[in-house]
C-alpha atoms as a PDB file:
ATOM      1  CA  UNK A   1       0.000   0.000   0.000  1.00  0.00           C
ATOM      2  CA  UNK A   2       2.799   2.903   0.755  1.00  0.00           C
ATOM      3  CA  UNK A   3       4.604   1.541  -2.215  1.00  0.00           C
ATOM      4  CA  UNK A   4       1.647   2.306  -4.324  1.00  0.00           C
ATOM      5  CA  UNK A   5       0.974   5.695  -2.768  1.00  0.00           C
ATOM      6  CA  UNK A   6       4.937   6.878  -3.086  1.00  0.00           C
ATOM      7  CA  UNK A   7       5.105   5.635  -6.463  1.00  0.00           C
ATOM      8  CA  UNK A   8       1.567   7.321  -7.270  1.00  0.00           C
ATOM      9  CA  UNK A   9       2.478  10.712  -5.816  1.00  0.00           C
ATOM     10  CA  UNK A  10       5.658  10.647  -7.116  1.00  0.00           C
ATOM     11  CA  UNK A  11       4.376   9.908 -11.424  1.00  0.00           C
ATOM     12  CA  UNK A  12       1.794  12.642 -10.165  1.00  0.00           C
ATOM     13  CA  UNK A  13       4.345  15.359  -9.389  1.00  0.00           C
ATOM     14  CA  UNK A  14       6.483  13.866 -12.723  1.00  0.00           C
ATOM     15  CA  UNK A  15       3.664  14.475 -14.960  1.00  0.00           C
ATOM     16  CA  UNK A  16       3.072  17.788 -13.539  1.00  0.00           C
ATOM     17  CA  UNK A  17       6.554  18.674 -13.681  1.00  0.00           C
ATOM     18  CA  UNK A  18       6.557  17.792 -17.663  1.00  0.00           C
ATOM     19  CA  UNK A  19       2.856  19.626 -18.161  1.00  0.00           C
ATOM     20  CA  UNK A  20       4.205  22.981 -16.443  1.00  0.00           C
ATOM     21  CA  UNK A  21       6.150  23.945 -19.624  1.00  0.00           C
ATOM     22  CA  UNK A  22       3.576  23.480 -22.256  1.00  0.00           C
ATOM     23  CA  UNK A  23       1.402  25.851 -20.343  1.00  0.00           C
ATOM     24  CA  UNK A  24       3.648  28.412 -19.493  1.00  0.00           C
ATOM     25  CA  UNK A  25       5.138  28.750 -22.516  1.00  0.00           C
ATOM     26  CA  UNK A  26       1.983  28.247 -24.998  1.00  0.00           C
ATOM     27  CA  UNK A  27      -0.831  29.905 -22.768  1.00  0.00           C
ATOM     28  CA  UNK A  28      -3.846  28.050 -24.560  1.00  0.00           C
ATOM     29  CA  UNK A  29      -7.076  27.766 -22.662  1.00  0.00           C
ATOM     30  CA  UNK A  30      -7.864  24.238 -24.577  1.00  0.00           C
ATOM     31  CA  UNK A  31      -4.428  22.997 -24.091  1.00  0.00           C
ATOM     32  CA  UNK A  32      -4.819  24.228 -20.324  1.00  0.00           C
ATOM     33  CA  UNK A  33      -8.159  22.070 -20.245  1.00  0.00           C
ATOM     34  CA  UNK A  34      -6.741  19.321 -21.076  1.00  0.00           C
ATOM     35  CA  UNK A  35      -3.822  19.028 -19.121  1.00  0.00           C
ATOM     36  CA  UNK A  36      -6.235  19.774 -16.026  1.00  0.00           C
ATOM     37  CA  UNK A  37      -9.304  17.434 -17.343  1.00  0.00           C
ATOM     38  CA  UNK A  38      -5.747  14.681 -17.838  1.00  0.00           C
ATOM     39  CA  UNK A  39      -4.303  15.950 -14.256  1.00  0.00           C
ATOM     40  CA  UNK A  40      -7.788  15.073 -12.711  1.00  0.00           C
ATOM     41  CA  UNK A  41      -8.665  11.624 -13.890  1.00  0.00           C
ATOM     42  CA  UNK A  42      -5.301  10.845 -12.935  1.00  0.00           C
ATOM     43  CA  UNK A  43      -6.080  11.462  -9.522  1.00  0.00           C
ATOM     44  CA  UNK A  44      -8.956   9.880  -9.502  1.00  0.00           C
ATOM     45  CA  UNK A  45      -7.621   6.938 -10.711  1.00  0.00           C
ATOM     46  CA  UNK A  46      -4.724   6.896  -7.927  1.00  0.00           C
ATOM     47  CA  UNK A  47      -7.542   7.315  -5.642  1.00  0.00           C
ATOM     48  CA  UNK A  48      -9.347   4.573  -6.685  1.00  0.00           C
ATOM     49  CA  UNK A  49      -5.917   2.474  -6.375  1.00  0.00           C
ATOM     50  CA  UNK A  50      -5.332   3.144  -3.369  1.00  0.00           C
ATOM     51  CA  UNK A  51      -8.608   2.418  -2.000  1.00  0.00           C
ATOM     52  CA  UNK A  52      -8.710  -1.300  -3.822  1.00  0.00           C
ATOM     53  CA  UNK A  53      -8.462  -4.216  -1.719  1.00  0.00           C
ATOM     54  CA  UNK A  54      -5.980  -6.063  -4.600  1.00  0.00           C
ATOM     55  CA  UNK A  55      -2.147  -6.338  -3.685  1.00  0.00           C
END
């Protein structure tokens, strides 16, 4: 279970890392969308990880 959290926070903060320059540097609302809409079902899926009984 903490293996799955670390390793899910830490692609989390990766992917966020990688999205940061798109949006600074590009400033699109869509692009911005997506990258949120992609950052959130992300999350949700870690979430729903995290809560399964599997391991």
């Amino acid at each position: 279970m903490l293996v799955k959290m670390i390793t899910g926070v830490l692609a989390t903060l990766m992917a966020l890392g990688f999205f940061v320059v798109p949006i600074l540097k590009l400033k699109d609302p869509a692009l911005i969308g997506v990258i949120v809409i992609g950052v959130v079902l992300m999350l949700v899926d870690l979430a729903q990880k995290l809560r399964s009984k599997e391991d």
